[in-house]
Protein backbone atom coordinates (compact mmCIF):
# COMPACT_ATOMS: atom_id res chain seq x y z
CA UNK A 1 60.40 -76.03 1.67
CA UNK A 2 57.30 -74.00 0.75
CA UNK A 3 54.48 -75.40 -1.19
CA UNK A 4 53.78 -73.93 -4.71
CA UNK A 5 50.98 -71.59 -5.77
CA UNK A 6 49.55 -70.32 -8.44
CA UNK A 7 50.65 -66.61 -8.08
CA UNK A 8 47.69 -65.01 -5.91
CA UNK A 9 46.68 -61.27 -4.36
CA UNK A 10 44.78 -61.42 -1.35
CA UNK A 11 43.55 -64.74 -1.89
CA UNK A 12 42.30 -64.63 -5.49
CA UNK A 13 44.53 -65.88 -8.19
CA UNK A 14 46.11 -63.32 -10.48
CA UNK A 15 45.80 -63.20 -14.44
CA UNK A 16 47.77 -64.16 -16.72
CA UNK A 17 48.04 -60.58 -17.38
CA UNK A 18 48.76 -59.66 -13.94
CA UNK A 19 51.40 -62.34 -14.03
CA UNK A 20 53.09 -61.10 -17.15
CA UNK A 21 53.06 -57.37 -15.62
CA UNK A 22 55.62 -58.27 -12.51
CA UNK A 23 58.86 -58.19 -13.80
CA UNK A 24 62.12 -57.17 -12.34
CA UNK A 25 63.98 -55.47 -14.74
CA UNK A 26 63.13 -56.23 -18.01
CA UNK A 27 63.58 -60.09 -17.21
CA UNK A 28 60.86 -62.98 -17.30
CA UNK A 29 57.80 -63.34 -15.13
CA UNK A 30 57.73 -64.08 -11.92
CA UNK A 31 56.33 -67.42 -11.70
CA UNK A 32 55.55 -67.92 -8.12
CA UNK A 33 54.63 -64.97 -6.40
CA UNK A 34 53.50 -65.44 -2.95
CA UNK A 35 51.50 -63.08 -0.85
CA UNK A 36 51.68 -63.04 2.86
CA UNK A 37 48.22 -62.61 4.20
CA UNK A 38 49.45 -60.66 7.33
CA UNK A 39 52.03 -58.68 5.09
CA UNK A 40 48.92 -57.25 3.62
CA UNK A 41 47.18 -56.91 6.75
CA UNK A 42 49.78 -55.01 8.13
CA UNK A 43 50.70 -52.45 5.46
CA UNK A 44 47.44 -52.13 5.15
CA UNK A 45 47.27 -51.17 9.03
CA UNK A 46 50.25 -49.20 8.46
CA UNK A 47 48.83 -47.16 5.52
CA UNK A 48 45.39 -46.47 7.50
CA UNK A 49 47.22 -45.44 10.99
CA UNK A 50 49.45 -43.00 8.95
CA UNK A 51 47.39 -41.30 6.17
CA UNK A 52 43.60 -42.09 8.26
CA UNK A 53 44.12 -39.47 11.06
CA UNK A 54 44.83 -36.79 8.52
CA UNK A 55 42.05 -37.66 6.79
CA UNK A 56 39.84 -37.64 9.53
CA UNK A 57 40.84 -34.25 10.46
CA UNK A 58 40.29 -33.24 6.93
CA UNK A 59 36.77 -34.66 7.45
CA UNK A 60 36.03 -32.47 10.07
CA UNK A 61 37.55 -29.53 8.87
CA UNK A 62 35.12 -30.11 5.77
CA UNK A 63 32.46 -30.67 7.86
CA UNK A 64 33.09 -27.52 9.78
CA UNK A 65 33.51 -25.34 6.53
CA UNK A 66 30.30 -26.51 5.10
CA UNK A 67 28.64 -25.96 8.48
CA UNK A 68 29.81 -22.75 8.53
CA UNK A 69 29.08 -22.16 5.16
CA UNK A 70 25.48 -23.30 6.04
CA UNK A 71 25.29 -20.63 8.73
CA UNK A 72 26.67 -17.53 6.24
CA UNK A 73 24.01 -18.59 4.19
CA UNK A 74 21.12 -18.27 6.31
CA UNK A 75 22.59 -15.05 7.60
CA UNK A 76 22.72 -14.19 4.40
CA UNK A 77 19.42 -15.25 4.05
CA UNK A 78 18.46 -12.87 6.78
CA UNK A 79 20.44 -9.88 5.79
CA UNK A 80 18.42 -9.98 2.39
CA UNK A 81 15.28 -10.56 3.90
CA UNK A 82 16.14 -7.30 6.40
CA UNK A 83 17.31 -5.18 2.90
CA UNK A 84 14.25 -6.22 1.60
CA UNK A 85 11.89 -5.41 4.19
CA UNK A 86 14.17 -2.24 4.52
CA UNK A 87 13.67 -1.25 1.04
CA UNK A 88 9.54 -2.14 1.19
CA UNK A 89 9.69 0.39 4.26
CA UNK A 90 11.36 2.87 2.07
CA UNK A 91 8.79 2.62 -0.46
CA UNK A 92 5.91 2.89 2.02
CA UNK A 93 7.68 6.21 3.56
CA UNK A 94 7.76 7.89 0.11
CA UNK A 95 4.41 6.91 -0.52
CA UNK A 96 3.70 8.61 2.80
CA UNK A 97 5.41 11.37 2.03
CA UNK A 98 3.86 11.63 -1.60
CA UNK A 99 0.36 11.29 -0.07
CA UNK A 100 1.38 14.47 2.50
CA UNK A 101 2.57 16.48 -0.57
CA UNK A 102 -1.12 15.77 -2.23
CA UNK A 103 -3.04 15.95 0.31
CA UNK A 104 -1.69 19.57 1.44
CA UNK A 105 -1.52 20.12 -2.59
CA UNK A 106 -5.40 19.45 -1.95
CA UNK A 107 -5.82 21.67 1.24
CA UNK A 108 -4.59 24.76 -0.58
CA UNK A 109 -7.00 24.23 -3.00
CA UNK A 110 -9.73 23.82 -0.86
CA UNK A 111 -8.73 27.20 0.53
CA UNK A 112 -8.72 28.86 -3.04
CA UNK A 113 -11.62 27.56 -3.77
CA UNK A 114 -12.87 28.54 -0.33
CA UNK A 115 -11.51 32.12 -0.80
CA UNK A 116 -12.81 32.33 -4.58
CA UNK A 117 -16.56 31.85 -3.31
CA UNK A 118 -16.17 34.33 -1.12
CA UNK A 119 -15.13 36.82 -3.28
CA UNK A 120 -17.63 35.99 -6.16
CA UNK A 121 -20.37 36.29 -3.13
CA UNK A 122 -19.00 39.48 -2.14
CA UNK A 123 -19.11 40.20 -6.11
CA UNK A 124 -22.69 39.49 -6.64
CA UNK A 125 -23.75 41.33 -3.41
CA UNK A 126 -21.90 44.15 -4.63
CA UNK A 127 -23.22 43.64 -8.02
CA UNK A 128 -26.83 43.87 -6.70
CA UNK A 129 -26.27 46.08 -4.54
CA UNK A 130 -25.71 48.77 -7.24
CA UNK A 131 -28.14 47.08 -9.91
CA UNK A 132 -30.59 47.91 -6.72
CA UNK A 133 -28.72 51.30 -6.82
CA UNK A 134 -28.74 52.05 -10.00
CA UNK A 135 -32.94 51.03 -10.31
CA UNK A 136 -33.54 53.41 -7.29
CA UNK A 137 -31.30 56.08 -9.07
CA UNK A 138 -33.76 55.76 -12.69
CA UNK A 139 -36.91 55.69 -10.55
CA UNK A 140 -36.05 59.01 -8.60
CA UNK A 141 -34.95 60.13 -12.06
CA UNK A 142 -37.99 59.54 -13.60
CA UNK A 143 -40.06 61.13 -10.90
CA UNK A 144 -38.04 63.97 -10.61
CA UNK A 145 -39.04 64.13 -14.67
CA UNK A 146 -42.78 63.52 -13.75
CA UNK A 147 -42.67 66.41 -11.14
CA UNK A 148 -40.68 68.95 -13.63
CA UNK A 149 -42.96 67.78 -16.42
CA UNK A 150 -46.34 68.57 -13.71
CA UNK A 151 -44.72 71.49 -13.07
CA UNK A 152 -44.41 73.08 -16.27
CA UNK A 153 -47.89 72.05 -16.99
CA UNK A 154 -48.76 74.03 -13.93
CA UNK A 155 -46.56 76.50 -15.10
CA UNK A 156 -47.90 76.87 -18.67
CA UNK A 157 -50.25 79.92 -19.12
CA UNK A 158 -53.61 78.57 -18.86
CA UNK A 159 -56.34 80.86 -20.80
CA UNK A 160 -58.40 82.95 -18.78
CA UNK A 161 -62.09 82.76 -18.74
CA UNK A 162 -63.61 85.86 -19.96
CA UNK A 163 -66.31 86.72 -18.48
């Protein structure tokens, strides 16, 4: 005949509670509940050799999605560093290009400016040339005066001596 226990679960003593929550059917306690050590052992064996494997490959397959995950985030890392990098070379090329549009934007007006001193040289040559012109025109004018003005005087009836 087996020996009486207190009503136990894996080698500790149940509640009172406990106790009064096993019932079969609606009728009293069970007083005596015994628990077989190796019962428990082996369910609990049981329980880990079916559901463990699956959860092992779960593991993994976790494991290898966050892995993975790891890696599209450092190519993704990568791909906005390159966009970046892309984009600052973008910027520098239209800089480029706005410096070329100044600097010829500069170069042509060099060349006006160039081309205006030359003609404002060529204006005051020209400008001199017939002041100098224009002076050499009024001097022979004014000798040509002198010599009609000598002439006439020459010309003018001069008294004659009577002698």
């Amino acid at each position: 005949k087996p020996l009486h226990h207190p009503p136990v679960f894996d080698g500790l003593p149940l509640s009172s509670a406990a106790q009064e929550s096993l019932h079969l059917d609606g009728s009293a306690p069970v007083e005596n509940v015994y628990v077989d050590k190796k019962a428990v052992d082996k369910l609990t064996e049981g329980f880990l050799t079916h559901y463990l494997p699956d959860l092992q490959n779960s593991k993994r397959a976790l494991q290898e999605l966050t892995q993975n995950q790891l890696v599209l985030l450092d190519t993704l890392d990568q791909e906005v560093t390159k966009f970046r990098e892309c984009n600052a070379l973008l910027d520098l090329n239209s800089l480029f290009t706005e410096a070329k549009v100044y600097h010829n934007k500069l170069v042509n007006i060099r060349k006006e400016m160039i081309m205006l001193h030359e003609k404002t040289t060529k204006l005051k040559k020209r400008a001199l040339k017939l002041q100098q012109q224009k002076q050499k025109e009024a001097l022979e004018k004014e000798q040509q005066r002198e010599k009609e003005l000598e002439r006439e005087r020459q010309l003018n009836a001069k008294p004659a001596k009577r002698t």
